[in-house]
C-alpha atoms as a PDB file:
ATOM      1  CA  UNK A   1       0.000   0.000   0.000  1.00  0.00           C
ATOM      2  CA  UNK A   2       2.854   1.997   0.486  1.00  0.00           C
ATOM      3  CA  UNK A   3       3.519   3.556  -2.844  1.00  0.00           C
ATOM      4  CA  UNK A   4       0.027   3.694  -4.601  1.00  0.00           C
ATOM      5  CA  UNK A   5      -2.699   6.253  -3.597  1.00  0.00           C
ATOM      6  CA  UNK A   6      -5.501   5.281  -1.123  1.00  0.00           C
ATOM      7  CA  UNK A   7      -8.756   6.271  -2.249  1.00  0.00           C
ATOM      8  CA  UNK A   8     -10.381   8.393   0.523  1.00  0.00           C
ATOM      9  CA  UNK A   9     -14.211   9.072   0.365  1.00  0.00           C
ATOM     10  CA  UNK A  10     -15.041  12.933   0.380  1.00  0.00           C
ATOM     11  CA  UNK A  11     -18.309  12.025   2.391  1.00  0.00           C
ATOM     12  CA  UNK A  12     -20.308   9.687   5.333  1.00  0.00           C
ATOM     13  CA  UNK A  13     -22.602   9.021   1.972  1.00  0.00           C
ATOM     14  CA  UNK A  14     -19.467   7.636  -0.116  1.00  0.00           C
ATOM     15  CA  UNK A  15     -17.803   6.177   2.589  1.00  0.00           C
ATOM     16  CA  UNK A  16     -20.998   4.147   3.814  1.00  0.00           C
ATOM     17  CA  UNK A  17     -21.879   3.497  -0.102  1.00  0.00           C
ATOM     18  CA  UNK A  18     -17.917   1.675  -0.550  1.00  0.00           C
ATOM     19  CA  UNK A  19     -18.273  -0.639   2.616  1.00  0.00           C
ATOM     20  CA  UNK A  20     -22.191  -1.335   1.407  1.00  0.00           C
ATOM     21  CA  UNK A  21     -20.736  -2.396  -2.547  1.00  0.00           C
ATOM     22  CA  UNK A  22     -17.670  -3.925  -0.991  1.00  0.00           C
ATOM     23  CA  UNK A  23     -19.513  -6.358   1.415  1.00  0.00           C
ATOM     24  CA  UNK A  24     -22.062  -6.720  -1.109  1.00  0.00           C
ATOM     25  CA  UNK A  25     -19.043  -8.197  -3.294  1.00  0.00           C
ATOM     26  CA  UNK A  26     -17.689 -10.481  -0.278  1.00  0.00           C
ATOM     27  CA  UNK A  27     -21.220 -11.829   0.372  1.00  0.00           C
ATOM     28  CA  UNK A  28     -21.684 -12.849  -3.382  1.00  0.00           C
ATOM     29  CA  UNK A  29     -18.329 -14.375  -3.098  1.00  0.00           C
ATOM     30  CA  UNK A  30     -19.400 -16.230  -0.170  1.00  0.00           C
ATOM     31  CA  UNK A  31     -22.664 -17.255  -1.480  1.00  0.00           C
ATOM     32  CA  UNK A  32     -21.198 -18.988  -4.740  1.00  0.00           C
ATOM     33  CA  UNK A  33     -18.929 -20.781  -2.213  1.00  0.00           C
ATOM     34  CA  UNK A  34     -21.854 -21.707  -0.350  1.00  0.00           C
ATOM     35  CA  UNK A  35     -23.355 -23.198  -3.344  1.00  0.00           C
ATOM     36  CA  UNK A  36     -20.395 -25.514  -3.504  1.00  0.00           C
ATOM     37  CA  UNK A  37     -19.844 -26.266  -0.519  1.00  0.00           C
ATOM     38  CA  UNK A  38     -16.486 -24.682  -0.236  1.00  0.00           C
ATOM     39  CA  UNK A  39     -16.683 -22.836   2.573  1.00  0.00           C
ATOM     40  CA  UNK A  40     -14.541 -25.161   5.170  1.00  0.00           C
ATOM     41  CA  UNK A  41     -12.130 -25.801   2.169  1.00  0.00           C
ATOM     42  CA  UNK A  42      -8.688 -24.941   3.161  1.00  0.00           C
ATOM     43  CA  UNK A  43      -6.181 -23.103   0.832  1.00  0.00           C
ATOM     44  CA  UNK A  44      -2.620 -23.573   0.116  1.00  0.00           C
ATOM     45  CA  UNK A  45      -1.896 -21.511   3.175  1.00  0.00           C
ATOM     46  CA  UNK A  46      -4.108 -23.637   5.483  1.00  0.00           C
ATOM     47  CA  UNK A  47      -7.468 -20.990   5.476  1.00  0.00           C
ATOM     48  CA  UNK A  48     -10.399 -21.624   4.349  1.00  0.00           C
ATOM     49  CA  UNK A  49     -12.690 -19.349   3.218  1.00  0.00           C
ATOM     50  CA  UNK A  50     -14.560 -19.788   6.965  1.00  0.00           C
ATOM     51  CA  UNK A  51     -11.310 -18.719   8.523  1.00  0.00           C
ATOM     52  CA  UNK A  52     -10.918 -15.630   6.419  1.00  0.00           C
ATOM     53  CA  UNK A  53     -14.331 -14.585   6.992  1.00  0.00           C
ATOM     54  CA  UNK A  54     -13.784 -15.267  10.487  1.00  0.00           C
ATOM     55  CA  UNK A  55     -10.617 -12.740  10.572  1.00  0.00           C
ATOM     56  CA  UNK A  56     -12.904 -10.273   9.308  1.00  0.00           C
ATOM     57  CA  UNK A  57     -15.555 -10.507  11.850  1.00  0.00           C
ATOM     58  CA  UNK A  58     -12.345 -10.054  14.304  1.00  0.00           C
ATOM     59  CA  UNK A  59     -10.943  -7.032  12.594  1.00  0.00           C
ATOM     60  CA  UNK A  60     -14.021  -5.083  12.591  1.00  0.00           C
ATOM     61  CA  UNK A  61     -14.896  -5.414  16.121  1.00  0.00           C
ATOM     62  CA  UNK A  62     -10.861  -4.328  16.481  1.00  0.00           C
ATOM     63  CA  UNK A  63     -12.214  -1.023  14.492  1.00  0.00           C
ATOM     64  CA  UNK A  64     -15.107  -0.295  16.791  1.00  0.00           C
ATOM     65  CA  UNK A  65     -13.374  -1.113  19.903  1.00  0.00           C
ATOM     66  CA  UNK A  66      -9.502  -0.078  19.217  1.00  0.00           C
ATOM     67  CA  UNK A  67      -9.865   2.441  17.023  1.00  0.00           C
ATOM     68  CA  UNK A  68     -13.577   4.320  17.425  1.00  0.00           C
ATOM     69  CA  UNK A  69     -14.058   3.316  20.904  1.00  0.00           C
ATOM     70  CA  UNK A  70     -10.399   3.471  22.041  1.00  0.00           C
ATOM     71  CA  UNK A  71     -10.348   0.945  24.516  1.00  0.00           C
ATOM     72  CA  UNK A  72      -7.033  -1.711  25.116  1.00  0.00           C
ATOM     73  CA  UNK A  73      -6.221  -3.718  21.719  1.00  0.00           C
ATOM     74  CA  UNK A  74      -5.747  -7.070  23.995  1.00  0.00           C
ATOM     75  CA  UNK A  75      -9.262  -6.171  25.697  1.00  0.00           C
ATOM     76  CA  UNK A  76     -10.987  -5.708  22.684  1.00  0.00           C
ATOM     77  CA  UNK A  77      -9.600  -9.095  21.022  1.00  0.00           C
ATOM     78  CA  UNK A  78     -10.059 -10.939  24.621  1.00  0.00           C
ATOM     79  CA  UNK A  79      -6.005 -12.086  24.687  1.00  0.00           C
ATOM     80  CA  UNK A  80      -3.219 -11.560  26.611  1.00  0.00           C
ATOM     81  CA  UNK A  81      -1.836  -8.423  26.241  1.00  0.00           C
ATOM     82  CA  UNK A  82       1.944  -8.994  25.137  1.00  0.00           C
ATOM     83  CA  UNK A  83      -0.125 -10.915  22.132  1.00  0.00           C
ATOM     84  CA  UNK A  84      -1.077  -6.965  20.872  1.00  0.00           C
ATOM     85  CA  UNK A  85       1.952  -4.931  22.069  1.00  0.00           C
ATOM     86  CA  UNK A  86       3.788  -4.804  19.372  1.00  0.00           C
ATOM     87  CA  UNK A  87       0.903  -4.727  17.094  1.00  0.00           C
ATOM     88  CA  UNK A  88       2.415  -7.031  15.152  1.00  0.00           C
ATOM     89  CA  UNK A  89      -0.287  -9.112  12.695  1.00  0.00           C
ATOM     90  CA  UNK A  90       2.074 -11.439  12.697  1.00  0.00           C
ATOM     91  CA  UNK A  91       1.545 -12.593  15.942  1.00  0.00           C
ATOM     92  CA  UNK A  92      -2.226 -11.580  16.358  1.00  0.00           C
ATOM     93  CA  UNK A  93      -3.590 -13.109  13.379  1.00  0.00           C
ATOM     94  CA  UNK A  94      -2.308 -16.920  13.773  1.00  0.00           C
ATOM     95  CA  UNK A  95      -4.010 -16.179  17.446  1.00  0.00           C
ATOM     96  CA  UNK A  96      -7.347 -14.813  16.231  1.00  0.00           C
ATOM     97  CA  UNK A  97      -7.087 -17.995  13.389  1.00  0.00           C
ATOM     98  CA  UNK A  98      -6.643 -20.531  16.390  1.00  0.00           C
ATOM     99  CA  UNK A  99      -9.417 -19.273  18.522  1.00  0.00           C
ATOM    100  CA  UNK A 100     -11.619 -19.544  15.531  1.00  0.00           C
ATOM    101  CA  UNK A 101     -10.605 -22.668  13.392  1.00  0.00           C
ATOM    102  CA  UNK A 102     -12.955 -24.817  14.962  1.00  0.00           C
ATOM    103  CA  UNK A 103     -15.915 -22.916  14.832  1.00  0.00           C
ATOM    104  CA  UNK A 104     -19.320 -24.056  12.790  1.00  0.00           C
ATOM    105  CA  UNK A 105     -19.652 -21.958   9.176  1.00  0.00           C
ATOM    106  CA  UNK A 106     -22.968 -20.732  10.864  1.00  0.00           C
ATOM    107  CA  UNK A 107     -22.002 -19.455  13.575  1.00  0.00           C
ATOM    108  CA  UNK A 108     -18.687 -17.335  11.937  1.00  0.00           C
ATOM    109  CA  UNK A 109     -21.141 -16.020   9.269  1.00  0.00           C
ATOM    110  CA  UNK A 110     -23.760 -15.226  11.983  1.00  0.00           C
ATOM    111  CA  UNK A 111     -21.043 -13.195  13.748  1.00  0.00           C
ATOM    112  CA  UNK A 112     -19.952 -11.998  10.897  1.00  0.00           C
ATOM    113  CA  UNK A 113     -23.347 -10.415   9.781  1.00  0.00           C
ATOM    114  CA  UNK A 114     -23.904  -9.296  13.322  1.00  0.00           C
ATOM    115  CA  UNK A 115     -20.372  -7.139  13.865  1.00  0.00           C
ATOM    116  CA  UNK A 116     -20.694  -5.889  10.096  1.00  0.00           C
ATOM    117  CA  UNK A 117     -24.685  -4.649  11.136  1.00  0.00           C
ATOM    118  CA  UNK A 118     -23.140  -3.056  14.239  1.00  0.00           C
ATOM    119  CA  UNK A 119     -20.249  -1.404  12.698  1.00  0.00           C
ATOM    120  CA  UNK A 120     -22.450  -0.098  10.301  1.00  0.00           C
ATOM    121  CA  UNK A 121     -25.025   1.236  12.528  1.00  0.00           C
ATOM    122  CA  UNK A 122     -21.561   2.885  15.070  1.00  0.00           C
ATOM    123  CA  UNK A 123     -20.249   4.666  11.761  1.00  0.00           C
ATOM    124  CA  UNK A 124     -23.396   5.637  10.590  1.00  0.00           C
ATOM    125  CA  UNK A 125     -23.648   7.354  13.949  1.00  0.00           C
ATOM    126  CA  UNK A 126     -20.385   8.694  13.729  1.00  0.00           C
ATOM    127  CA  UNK A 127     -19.948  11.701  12.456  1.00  0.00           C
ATOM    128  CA  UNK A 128     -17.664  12.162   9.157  1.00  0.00           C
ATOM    129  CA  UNK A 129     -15.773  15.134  11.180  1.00  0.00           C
ATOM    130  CA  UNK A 130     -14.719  12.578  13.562  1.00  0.00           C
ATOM    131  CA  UNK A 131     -13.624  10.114  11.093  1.00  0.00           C
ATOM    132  CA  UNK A 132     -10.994  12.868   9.588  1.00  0.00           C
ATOM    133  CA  UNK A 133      -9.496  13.757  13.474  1.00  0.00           C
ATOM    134  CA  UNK A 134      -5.896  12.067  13.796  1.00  0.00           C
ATOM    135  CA  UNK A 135      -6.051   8.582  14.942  1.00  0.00           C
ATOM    136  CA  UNK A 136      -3.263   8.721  17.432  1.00  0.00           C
ATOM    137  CA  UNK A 137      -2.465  12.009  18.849  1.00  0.00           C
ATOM    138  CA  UNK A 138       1.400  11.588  18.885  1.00  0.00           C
ATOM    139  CA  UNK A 139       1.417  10.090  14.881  1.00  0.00           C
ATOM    140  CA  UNK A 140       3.567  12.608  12.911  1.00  0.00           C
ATOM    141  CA  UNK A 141       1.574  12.165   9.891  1.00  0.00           C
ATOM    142  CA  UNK A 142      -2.006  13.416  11.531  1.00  0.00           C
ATOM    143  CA  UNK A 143      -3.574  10.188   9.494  1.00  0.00           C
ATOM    144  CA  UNK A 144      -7.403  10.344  10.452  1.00  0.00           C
ATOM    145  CA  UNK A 145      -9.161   7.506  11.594  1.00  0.00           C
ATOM    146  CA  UNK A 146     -10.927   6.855   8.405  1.00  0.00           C
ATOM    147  CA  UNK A 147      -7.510   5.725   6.897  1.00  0.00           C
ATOM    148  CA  UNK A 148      -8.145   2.339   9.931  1.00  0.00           C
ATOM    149  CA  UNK A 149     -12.115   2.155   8.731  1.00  0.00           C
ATOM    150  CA  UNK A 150     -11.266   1.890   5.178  1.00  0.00           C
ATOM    151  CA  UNK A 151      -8.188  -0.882   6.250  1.00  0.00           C
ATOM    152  CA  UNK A 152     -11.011  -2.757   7.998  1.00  0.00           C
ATOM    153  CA  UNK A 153     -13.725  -2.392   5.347  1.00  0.00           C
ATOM    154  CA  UNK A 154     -13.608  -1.779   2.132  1.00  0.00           C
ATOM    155  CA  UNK A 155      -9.877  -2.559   1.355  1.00  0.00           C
ATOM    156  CA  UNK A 156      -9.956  -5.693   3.966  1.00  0.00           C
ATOM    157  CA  UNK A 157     -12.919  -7.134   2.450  1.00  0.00           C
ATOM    158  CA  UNK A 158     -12.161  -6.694  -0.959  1.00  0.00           C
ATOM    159  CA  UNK A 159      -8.705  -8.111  -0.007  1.00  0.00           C
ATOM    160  CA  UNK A 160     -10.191 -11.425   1.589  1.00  0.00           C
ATOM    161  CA  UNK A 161     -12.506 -11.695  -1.047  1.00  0.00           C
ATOM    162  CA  UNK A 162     -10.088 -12.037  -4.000  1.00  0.00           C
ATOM    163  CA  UNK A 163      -8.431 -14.562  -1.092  1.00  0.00           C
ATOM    164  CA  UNK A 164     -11.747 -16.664  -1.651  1.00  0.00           C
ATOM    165  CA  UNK A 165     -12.733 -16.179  -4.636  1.00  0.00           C
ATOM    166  CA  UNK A 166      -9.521 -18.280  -5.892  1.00  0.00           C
ATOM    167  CA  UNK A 167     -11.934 -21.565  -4.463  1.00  0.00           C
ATOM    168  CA  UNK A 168     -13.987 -20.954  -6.891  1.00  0.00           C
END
């Protein structure tokens, strides 16, 4: 991501539209997999599609309680906290994978649904003012929180997707 541009919505009304036509996207993805009974399929790098929708469920309840909420990144993931102090995804994500590898298809994509209706609902009472304010006080760039909403929406799901879609 480092050297091409980052599209940045100019409003709440094309921000909300890009997570609605990303997830839209994922959920079609996830549908056809459905069909053919892919889901639980694991790929060269030992996820299945399950697992990566699974890391997305985890990711956006890191954006409403890290980022909007601003509460402890171990306390918001529910691990130990030397697991988030480096922030390191790294170490994190084979964490979140192993607390969730065993789960039921249902009950990741009922989660799923769920944290995507509540983020939606917490940035749609956000307001877009907020959303440009600098994420982290001492960060010498000033980068506004959007810049961690669009990480965990629209560019995480359309990254997972193309992940999945290679099942099909």
């Amino acid at each position: 991501m480092a050297d091409e541009e980052q599209w940045v919505p100019g409003s709440k009304a094309e921000l909300m539209s890009a997570i609605k036509r990303e997830w839209k996207s994922l959920m079609d993805s996830v549908a056809k997999l459905e069909e053919k009974n892919k889901l639980t399929t694991p790929d060269e790098g030992g996820w299945s599609p399950k697992d990566n929708l699974a890391h997305l469920a985890e990711w956006m309840n890191a954006l409403m309680g890290y980022h909007l909420d601003r509460r402890p990144p171990h306390e918001v993931f529910g691990v130990p906290e030397e697991v988030t102090k480096a922030w390191d995804f790294e170490v994190i994500n084979p964490v979140l994978f192993e607390r969730n590898k065993n789960r039921s298809t249902e009950d990741v994509l009922d989660e799923l649904n769920r944290v995507y209706e509540e983020l939606v609902a917490k940035l749609n009472a956000t307001p877009f003012e907020d959303l440009l304010k600098p994420r982290h006080a001492d960060d010498p760039e000033k980068r506004p929180v959007l810049m961690w909403v669009l990480g965990d929406t629209t560019e995480h799901f359309a990254e997972h997707r193309e992940t999945i879609e290679k099942m099909l």
